[in-house]
C-alpha atoms as a PDB file:
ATOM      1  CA  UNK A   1     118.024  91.835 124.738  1.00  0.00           C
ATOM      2  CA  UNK A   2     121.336  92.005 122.398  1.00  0.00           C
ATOM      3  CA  UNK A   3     122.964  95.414 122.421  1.00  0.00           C
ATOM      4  CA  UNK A   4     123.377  96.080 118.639  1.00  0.00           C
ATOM      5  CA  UNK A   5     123.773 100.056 119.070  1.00  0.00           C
ATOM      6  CA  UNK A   6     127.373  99.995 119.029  1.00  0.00           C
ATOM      7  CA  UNK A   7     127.607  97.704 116.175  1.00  0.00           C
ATOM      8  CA  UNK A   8     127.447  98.846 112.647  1.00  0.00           C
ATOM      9  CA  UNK A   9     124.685  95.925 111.021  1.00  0.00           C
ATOM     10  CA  UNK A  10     124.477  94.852 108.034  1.00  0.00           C
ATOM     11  CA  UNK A  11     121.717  93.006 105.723  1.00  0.00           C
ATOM     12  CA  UNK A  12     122.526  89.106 105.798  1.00  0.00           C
ATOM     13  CA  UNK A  13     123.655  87.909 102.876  1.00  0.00           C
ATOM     14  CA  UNK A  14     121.019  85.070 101.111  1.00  0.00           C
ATOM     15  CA  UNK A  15     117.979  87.496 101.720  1.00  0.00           C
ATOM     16  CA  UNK A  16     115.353  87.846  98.871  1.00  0.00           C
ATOM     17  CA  UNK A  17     114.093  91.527  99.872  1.00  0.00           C
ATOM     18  CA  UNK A  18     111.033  92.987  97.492  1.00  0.00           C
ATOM     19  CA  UNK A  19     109.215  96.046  97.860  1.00  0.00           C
ATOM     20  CA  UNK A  20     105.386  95.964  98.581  1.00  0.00           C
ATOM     21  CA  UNK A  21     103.189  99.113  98.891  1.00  0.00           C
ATOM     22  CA  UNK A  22     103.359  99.301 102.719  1.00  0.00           C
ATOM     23  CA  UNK A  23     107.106  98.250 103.496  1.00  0.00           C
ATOM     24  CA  UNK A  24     109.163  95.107 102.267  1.00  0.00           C
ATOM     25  CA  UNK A  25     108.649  91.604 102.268  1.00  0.00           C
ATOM     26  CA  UNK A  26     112.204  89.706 103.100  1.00  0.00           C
ATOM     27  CA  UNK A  27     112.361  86.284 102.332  1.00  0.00           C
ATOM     28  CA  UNK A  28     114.814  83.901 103.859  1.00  0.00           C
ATOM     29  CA  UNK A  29     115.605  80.965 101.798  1.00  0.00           C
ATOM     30  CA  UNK A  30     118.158  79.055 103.762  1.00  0.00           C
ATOM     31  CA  UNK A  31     115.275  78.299 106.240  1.00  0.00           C
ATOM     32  CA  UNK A  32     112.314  79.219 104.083  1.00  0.00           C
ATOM     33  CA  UNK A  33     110.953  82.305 106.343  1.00  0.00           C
ATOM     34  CA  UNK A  34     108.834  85.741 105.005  1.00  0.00           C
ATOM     35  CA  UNK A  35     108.787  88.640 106.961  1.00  0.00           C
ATOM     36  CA  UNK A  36     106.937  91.542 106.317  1.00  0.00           C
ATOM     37  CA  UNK A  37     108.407  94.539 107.367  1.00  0.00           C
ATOM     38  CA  UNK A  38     106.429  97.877 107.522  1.00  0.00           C
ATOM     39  CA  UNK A  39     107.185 101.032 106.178  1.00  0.00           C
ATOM     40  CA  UNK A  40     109.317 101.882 109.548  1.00  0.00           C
ATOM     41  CA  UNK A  41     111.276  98.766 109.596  1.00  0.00           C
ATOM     42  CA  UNK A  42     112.032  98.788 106.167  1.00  0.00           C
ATOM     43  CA  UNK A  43     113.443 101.799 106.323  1.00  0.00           C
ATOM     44  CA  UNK A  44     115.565 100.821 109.611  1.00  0.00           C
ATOM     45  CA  UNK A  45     116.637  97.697 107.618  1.00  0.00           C
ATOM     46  CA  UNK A  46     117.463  99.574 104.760  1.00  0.00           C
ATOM     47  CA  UNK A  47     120.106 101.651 106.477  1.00  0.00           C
ATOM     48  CA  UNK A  48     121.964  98.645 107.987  1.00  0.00           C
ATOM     49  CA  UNK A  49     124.395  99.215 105.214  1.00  0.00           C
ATOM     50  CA  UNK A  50     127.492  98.364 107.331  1.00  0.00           C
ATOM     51  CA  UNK A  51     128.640 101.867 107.921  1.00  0.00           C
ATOM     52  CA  UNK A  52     126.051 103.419 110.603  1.00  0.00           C
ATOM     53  CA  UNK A  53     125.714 102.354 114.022  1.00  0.00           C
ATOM     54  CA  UNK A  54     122.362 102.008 115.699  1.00  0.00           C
ATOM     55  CA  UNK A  55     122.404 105.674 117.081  1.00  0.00           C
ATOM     56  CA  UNK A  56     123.083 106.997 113.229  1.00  0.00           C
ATOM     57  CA  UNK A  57     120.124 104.747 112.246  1.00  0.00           C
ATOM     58  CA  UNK A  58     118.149 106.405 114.990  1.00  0.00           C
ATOM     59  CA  UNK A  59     118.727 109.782 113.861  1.00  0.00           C
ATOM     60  CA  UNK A  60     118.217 108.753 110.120  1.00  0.00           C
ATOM     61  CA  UNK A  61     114.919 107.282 110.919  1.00  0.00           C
ATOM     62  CA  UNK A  62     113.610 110.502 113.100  1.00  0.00           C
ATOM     63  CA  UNK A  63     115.018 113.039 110.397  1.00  0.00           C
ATOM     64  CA  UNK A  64     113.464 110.743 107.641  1.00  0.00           C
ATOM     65  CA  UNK A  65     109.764 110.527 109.025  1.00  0.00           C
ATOM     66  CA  UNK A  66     110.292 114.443 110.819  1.00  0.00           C
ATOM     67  CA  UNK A  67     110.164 113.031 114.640  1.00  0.00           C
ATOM     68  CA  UNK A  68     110.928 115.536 117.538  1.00  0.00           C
ATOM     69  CA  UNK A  69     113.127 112.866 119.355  1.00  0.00           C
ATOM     70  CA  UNK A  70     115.518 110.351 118.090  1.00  0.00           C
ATOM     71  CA  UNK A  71     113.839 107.071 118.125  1.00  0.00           C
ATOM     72  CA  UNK A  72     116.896 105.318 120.345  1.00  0.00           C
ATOM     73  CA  UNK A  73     114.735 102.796 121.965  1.00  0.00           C
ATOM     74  CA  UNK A  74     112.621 101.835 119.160  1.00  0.00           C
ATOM     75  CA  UNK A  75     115.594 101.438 116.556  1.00  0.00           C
ATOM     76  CA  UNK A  76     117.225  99.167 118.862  1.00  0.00           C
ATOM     77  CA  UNK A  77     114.357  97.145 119.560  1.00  0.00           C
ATOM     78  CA  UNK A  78     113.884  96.674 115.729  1.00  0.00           C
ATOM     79  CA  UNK A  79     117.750  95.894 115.611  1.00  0.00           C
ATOM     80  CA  UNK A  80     117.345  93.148 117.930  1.00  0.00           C
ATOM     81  CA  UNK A  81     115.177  91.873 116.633  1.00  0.00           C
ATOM     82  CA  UNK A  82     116.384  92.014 112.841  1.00  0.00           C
ATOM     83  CA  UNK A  83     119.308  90.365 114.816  1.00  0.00           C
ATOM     84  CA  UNK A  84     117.626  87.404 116.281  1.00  0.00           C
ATOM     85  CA  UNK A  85     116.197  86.808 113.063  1.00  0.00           C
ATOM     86  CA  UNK A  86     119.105  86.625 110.976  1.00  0.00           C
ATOM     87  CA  UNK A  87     118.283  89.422 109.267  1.00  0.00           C
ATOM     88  CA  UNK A  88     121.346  91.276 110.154  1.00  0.00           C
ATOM     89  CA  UNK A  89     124.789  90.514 110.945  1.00  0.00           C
END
Protein backbone atom coordinates (compact mmCIF):
# COMPACT_ATOMS: atom_id res chain seq x y z
CA UNK A 1 0.00 0.00 0.00
CA UNK A 2 1.46 3.68 -0.91
CA UNK A 3 2.31 5.71 2.16
CA UNK A 4 0.51 9.04 1.38
CA UNK A 5 0.47 10.27 5.21
CA UNK A 6 3.44 12.28 4.90
CA UNK A 7 2.44 13.81 1.72
CA UNK A 8 0.23 16.79 1.52
CA UNK A 9 -2.49 15.51 -1.60
CA UNK A 10 -4.12 17.30 -3.66
CA UNK A 11 -7.37 16.91 -6.03
CA UNK A 12 -6.08 15.99 -9.68
CA UNK A 13 -6.54 18.44 -11.93
CA UNK A 14 -9.25 17.36 -15.03
CA UNK A 15 -11.81 16.02 -12.35
CA UNK A 16 -15.57 16.85 -12.88
CA UNK A 17 -16.63 16.62 -9.01
CA UNK A 18 -20.66 17.22 -8.30
CA UNK A 19 -22.43 16.96 -5.20
CA UNK A 20 -25.20 14.25 -4.76
CA UNK A 21 -27.33 13.85 -1.57
CA UNK A 22 -25.15 11.10 -0.03
CA UNK A 23 -21.47 12.24 -0.98
CA UNK A 24 -19.96 13.26 -4.48
CA UNK A 25 -19.86 11.80 -7.70
CA UNK A 26 -16.18 12.51 -9.41
CA UNK A 27 -15.95 12.03 -12.88
CA UNK A 28 -12.74 11.43 -14.71
CA UNK A 29 -12.75 12.45 -18.24
CA UNK A 30 -9.29 11.74 -19.47
CA UNK A 31 -10.23 8.00 -19.09
CA UNK A 32 -13.99 8.30 -18.81
CA UNK A 33 -14.36 6.86 -15.03
CA UNK A 34 -17.35 7.85 -12.18
CA UNK A 35 -16.77 7.31 -8.77
CA UNK A 36 -19.08 7.75 -6.18
CA UNK A 37 -17.75 8.77 -3.12
CA UNK A 38 -19.80 8.68 0.18
CA UNK A 39 -20.37 11.18 2.58
CA UNK A 40 -16.91 10.08 4.44
CA UNK A 41 -14.80 10.09 1.43
CA UNK A 42 -16.02 13.13 0.16
CA UNK A 43 -15.22 14.80 2.92
CA UNK A 44 -11.54 13.15 3.06
CA UNK A 45 -11.26 14.22 -0.64
CA UNK A 46 -12.40 17.48 0.02
CA UNK A 47 -9.60 18.34 2.39
CA UNK A 48 -6.79 17.22 0.02
CA UNK A 49 -6.36 20.87 -0.62
CA UNK A 50 -2.52 20.69 -0.85
CA UNK A 51 -1.78 22.06 2.54
CA UNK A 52 -2.71 19.10 5.13
CA UNK A 53 -0.98 15.95 5.39
CA UNK A 54 -2.81 12.70 5.90
CA UNK A 55 -2.57 12.90 9.81
CA UNK A 56 -4.29 16.65 9.60
CA UNK A 57 -6.93 15.00 7.35
CA UNK A 58 -7.34 12.37 10.02
CA UNK A 59 -7.97 14.69 12.71
CA UNK A 60 -10.26 16.90 10.44
CA UNK A 61 -12.34 13.97 9.58
CA UNK A 62 -12.73 12.66 13.45
CA UNK A 63 -13.40 16.35 14.74
CA UNK A 64 -15.83 16.81 11.71
CA UNK A 65 -18.12 13.63 12.26
CA UNK A 66 -17.30 13.88 16.52
CA UNK A 67 -15.13 10.43 16.59
CA UNK A 68 -13.31 9.49 19.92
CA UNK A 69 -10.11 8.43 17.94
CA UNK A 70 -8.44 9.88 14.99
CA UNK A 71 -9.32 7.82 12.06
CA UNK A 72 -5.32 7.24 11.03
CA UNK A 73 -5.86 3.96 9.41
CA UNK A 74 -8.98 4.60 7.65
CA UNK A 75 -7.87 8.10 6.14
CA UNK A 76 -4.93 6.49 4.75
CA UNK A 77 -6.63 3.68 3.31
CA UNK A 78 -9.02 6.17 1.52
CA UNK A 79 -5.76 8.15 0.50
CA UNK A 80 -4.43 5.24 -1.19
CA UNK A 81 -6.74 4.59 -2.70
CA UNK A 82 -7.80 8.20 -4.02
CA UNK A 83 -4.07 7.77 -5.04
CA UNK A 84 -4.23 4.72 -7.15
CA UNK A 85 -7.06 6.18 -8.77
CA UNK A 86 -5.75 9.32 -9.89
CA UNK A 87 -7.77 11.10 -7.85
CA UNK A 88 -5.03 12.75 -6.01
CA UNK A 89 -1.64 13.81 -6.67
Amino acid sequence: MQDVSSEHPQIAEGLDINEVDDGLVVYQESIERVHHLNPTASVVLQLCDGRRDGAEIAAAVGALFGLEAVPHEEVESCLSRFAREGLIR
